[in-house]
Protein backbone atom coordinates (compact mmCIF):
# COMPACT_ATOMS: atom_id res chain seq x y z
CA UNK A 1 139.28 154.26 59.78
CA UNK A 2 142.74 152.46 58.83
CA UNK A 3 143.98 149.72 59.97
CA UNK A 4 147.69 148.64 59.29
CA UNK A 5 149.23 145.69 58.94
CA UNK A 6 152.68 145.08 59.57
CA UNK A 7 155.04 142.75 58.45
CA UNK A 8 159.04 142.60 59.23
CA UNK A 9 161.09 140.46 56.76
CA UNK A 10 164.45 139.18 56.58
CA UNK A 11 165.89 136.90 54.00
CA UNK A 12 162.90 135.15 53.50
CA UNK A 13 161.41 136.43 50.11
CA UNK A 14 159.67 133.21 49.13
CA UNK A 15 157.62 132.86 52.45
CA UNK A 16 157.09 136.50 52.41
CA UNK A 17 155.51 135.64 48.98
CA UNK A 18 152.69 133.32 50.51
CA UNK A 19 152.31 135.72 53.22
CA UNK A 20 151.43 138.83 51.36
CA UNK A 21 149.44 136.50 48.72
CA UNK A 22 147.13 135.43 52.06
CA UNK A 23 146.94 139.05 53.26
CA UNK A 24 145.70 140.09 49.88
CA UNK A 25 142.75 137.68 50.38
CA UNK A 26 142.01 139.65 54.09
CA UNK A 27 138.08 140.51 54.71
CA UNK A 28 138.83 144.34 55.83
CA UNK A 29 136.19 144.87 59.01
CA UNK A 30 132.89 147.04 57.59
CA UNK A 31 133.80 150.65 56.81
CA UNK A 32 137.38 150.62 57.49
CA UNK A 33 140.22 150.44 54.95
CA UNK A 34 143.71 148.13 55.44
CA UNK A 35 147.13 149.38 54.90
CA UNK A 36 150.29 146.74 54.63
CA UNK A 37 153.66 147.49 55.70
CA UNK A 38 156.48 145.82 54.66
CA UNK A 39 159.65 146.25 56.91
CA UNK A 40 162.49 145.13 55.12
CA UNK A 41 165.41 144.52 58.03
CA UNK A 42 168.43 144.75 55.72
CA UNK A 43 167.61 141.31 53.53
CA UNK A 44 170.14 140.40 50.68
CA UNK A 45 167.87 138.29 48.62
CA UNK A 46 164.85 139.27 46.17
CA UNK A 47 162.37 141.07 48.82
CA UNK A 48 161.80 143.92 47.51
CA UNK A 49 161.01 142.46 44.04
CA UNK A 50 158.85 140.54 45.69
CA UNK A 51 157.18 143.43 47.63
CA UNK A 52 156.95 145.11 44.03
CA UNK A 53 155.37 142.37 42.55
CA UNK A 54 152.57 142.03 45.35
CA UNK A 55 151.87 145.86 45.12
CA UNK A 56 150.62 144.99 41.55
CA UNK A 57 148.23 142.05 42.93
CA UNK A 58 146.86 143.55 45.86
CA UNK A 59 143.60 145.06 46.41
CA UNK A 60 145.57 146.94 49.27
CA UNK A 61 148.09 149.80 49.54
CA UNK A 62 151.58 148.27 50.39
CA UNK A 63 154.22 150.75 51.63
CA UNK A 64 157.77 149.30 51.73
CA UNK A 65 160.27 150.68 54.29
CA UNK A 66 164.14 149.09 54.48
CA UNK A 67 165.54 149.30 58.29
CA UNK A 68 169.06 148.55 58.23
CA UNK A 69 169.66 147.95 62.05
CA UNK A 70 169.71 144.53 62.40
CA UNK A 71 167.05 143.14 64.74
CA UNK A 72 163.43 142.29 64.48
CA UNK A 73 162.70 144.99 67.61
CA UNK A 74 164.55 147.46 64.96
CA UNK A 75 162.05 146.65 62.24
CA UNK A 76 159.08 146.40 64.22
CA UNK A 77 159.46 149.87 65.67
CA UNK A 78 160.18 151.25 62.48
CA UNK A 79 156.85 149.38 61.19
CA UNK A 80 155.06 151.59 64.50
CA UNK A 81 156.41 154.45 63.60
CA UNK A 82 155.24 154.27 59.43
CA UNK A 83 151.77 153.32 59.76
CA UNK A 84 148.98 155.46 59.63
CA UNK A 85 146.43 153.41 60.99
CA UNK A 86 144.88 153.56 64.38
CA UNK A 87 144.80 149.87 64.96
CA UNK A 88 148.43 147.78 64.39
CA UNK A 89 148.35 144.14 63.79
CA UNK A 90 151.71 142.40 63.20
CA UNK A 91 152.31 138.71 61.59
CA UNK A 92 155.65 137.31 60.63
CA UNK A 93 156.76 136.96 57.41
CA UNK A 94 156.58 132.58 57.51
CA UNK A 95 152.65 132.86 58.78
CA UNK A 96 149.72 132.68 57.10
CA UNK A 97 146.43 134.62 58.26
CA UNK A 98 142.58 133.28 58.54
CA UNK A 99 141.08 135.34 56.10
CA UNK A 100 139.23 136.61 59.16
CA UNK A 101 142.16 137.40 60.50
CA UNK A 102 142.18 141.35 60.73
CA UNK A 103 138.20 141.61 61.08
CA UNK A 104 138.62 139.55 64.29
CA UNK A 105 141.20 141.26 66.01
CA UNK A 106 139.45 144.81 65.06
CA UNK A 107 136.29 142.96 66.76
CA UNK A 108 137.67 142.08 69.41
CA UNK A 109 139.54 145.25 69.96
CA UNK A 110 136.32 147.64 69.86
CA UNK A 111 134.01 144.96 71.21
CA UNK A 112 135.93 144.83 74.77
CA UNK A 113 137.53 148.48 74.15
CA UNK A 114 140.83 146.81 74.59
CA UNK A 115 144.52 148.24 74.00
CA UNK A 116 145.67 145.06 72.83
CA UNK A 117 144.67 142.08 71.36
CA UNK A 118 146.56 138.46 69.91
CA UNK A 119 144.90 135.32 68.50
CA UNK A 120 146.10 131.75 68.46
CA UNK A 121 148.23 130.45 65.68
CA UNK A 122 148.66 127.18 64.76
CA UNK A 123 151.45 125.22 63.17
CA UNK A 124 151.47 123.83 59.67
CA UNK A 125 154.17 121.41 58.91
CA UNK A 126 155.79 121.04 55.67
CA UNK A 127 156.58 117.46 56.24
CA UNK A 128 155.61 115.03 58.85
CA UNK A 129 157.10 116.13 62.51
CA UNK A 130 159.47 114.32 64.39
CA UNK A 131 158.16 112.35 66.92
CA UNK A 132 160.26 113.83 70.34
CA UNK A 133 159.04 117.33 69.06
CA UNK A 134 155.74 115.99 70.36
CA UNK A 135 156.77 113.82 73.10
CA UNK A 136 158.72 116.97 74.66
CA UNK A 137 155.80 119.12 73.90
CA UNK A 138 157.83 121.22 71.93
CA UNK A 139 155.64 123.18 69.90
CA UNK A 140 154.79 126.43 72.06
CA UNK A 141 158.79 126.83 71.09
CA UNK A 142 157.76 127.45 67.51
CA UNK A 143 155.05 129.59 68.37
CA UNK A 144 152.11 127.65 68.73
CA UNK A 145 149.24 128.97 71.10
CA UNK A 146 146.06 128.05 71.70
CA UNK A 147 144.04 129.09 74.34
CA UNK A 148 140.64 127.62 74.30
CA UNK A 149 137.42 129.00 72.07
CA UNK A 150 136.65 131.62 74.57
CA UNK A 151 137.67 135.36 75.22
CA UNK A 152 139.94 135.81 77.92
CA UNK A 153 140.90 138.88 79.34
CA UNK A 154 144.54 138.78 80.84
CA UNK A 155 145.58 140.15 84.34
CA UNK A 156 148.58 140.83 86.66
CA UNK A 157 149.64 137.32 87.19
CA UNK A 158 149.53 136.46 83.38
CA UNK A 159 152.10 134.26 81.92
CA UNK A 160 154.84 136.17 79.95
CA UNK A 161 153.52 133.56 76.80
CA UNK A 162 150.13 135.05 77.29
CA UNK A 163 150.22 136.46 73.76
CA UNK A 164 152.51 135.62 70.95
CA UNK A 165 154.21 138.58 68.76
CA UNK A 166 153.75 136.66 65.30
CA UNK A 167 149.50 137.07 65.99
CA UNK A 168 148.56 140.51 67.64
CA UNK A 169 147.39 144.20 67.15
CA UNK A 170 147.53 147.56 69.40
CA UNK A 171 145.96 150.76 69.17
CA UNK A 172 148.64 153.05 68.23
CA UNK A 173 147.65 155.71 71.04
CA UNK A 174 148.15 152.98 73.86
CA UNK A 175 151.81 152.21 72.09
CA UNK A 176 152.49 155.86 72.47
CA UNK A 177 152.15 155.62 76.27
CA UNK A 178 153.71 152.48 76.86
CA UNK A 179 156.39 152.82 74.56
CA UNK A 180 158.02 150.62 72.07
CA UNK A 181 159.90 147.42 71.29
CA UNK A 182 163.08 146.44 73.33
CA UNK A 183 165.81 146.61 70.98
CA UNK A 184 168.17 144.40 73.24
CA UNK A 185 165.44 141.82 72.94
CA UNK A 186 164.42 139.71 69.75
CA UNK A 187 165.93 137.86 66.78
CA UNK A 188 168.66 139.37 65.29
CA UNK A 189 169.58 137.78 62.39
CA UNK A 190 170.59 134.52 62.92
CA UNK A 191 171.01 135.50 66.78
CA UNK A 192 167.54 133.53 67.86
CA UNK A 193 167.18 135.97 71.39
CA UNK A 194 163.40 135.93 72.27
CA UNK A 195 161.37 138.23 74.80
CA UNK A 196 160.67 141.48 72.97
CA UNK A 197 156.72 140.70 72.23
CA UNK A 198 156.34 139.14 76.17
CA UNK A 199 157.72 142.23 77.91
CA UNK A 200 155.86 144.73 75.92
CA UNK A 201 152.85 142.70 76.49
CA UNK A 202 153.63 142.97 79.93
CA UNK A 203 154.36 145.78 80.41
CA UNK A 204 150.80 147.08 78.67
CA UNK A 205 149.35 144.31 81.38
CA UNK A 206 151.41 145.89 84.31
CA UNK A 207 150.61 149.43 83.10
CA UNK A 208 146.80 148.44 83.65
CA UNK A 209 146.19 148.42 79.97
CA UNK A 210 143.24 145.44 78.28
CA UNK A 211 144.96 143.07 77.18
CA UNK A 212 142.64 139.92 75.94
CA UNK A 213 143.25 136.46 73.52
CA UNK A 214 140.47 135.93 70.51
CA UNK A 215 140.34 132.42 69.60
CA UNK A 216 138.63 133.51 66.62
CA UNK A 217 141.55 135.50 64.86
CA UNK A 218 144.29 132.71 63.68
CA UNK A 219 147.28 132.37 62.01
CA UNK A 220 148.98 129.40 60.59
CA UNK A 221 152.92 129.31 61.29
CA UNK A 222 154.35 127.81 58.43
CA UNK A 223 157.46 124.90 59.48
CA UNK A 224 160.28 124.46 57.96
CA UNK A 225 162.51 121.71 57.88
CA UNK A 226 165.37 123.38 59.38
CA UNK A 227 162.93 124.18 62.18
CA UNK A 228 162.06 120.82 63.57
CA UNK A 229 166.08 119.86 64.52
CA UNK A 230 167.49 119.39 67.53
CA UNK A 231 170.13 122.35 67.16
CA UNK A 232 167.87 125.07 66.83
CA UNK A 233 165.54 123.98 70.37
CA UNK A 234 168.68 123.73 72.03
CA UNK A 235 169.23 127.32 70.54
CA UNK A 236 165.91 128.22 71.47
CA UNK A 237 165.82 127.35 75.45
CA UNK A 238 169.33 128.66 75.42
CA UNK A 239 168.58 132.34 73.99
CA UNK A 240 164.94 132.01 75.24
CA UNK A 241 165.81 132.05 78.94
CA UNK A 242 168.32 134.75 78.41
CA UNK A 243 165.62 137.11 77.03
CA UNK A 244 163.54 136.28 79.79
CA UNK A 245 166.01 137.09 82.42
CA UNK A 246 166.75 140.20 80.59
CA UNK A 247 163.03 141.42 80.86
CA UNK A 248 162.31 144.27 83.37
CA UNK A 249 161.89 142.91 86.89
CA UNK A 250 158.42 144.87 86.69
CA UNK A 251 156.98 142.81 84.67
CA UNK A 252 158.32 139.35 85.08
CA UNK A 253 158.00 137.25 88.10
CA UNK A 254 161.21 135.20 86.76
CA UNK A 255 163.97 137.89 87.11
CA UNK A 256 166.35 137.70 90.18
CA UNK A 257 168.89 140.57 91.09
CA UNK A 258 171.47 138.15 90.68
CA UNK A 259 172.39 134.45 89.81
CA UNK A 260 171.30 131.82 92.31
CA UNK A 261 173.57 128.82 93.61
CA UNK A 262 170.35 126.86 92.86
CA UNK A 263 169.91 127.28 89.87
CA UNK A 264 173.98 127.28 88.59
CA UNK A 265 173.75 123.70 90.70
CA UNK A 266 170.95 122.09 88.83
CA UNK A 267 171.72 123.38 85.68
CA UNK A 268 175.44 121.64 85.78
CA UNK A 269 173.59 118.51 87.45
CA UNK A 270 170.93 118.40 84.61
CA UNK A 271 174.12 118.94 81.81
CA UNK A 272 175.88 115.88 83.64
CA UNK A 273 172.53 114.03 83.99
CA UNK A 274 171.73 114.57 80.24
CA UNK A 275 175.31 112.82 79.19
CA UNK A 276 174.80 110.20 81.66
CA UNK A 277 171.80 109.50 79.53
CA UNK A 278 173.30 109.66 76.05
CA UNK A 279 177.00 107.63 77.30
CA UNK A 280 173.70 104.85 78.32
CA UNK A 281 172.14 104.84 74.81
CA UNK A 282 169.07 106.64 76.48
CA UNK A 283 168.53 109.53 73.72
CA UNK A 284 164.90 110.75 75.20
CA UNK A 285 165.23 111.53 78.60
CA UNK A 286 169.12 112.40 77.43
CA UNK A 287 167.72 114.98 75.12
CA UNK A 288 164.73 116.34 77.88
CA UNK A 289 167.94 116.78 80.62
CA UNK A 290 169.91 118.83 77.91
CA UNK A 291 166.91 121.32 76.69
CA UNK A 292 166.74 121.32 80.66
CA UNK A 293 170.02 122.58 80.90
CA UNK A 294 170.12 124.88 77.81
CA UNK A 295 167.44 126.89 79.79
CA UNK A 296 168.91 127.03 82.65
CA UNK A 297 172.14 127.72 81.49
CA UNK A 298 170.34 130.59 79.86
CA UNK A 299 169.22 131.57 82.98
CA UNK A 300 172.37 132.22 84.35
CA UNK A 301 173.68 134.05 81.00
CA UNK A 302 170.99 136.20 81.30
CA UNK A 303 171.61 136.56 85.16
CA UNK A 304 174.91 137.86 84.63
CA UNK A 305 174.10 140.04 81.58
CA UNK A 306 171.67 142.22 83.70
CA UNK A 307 174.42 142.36 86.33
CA UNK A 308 176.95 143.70 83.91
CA UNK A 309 174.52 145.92 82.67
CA UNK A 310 173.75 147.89 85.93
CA UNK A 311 177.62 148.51 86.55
């Protein structure tokens, strides 16, 4: 039986180094063989040199495909539609997998007899982390999960973060009948929208599919420094909330049909309250207000988006 493992890449040739290096060290589950994919979505730099170079150093086959519509949902489809195996897994290109990594998602996968299955993945900084990261709890924004060390198997009223995209495998016959990644959803270049991995995991939830977390199969999500600055959470709520209020109303319970006065109120009170804070020296509970507003004012983006879109 194959197995394939898919990773998208874009612009990111030295991470995508340490990546493939770890996923040449995998532990393939008994009698089955591994495939890698590499998905290159239309980088400039060295990546497929560096693809090249790993094909020579692994003890797996590595197929490289080049995707040039901009978008990770783009490359990931393209990744569905190239591999062979019956079981997907996909991990970013700036993660690093357990060498367990595949055997316990295949595990878990034929254990339970489940469609789909994602892991936790934990965050390794390059250098120390700023301390508000932390005090805002900041961290499920750069992908951290971590559900407990037991199996859990998800149902209807499952979080849309119930699963993270950068740590999870299908079987390829359930993606068939569910159908693939949103393109209108999920990074595009530097365009940091969200969503794409929660509403297909939702919708495989909704469409009475297994979906269950393994705390055995991790990842490690490597940190940059340009992640852990204030721009890019304020980028993050922003396009985050305008993903989610982009996702079908079937499988979100966060979608409205239209934009509340609420929530246009509060958001404008929590912009005003968050430069009340700042004009006061009070940076902290400044800061907390604006990632406040950022979401909402996502919210509301997004709200009008999906109205634009039905006319």
């Amino acid at each position: 039986m194959l197995i394939s493992v898919v990773v998208c890449t874009y612009n990111r040739c030295e991470s995508l180094k340490e990546t493939l290096r770890a996923l040449a060290g995998q532990v393939p589950p008994v009698g089955n063989q591994l495939e890698i994919i590499i998905i290159d979505n239309n980088s400039t730099d060295a990546t497929q040199a560096v693809v090249s170079q790993a094909e020579n150093d692994s003890p797996y086959p590595i197929c490289y495909f080049f995707e040039p519509k901009q978008g990770v949902s783009h490359a990931r489809n393209m990744g569905i539609r190239m591999a062979g195996g019956e079981y997907i897994a996909f991990i970013d290109d700036d993660e690093t997998p357990d060498p367990q990594w595949v055997k316990e998602l295949h595990e878990a996968l034929i254990t339970y007899s489940a469609d789909c299955v994602g892991g936790p993945i934990h965050l390794k900084w390059y250098q120390a982390p700023p301390s508000w990261i932390l005090a805002h709890n900041l961290q499920p924004d750069l992908g951290f999960i971590d559900r407990g060390n037991g199996i859990i198997v998800a149902d209807k009223k499952a979080d849309e973060a119930f699963l993270n995209g950068g740590n999870i495998a299908y079987r390829k016959s359930s993606l068939n009948q569910v159908g693939l990644y949103r393109s209108d959803l999920g990074v595009s270049g530097k365009r940091l929208m969200r969503g794409e991995d929660s509403d297909l995991v939702q919708r495989f939830i909704q469409g009475g599919k297994k979906v269950l977390y393994t705390p055995k199969a991790i990842v490690y999500h490597r940190i940059l420094p340009d992640k852990i600055k204030r721009s890019y959470f304020r980028r993050i709520k922003f396009r985050g909330f305008w993903s989610l209020s982009l996702m079908s109303a079937s499988v979100t319970r966060h979608v409205s049909n239209g934009v509340p006065g609420w929530l246009v109120r509060e958001c404008f009170q929590n912009g005003f309250r968050a430069v009340s804070s700042y004009l006061r020296g009070m940076r902290e509970p400044g800061f907390r207000y604006e990632l406040i507003f950022w979401a909402q004012l996502g919210q509301v983006v997004g709200g009008v988006d999906r109205i634009c879109r039905r006319k």
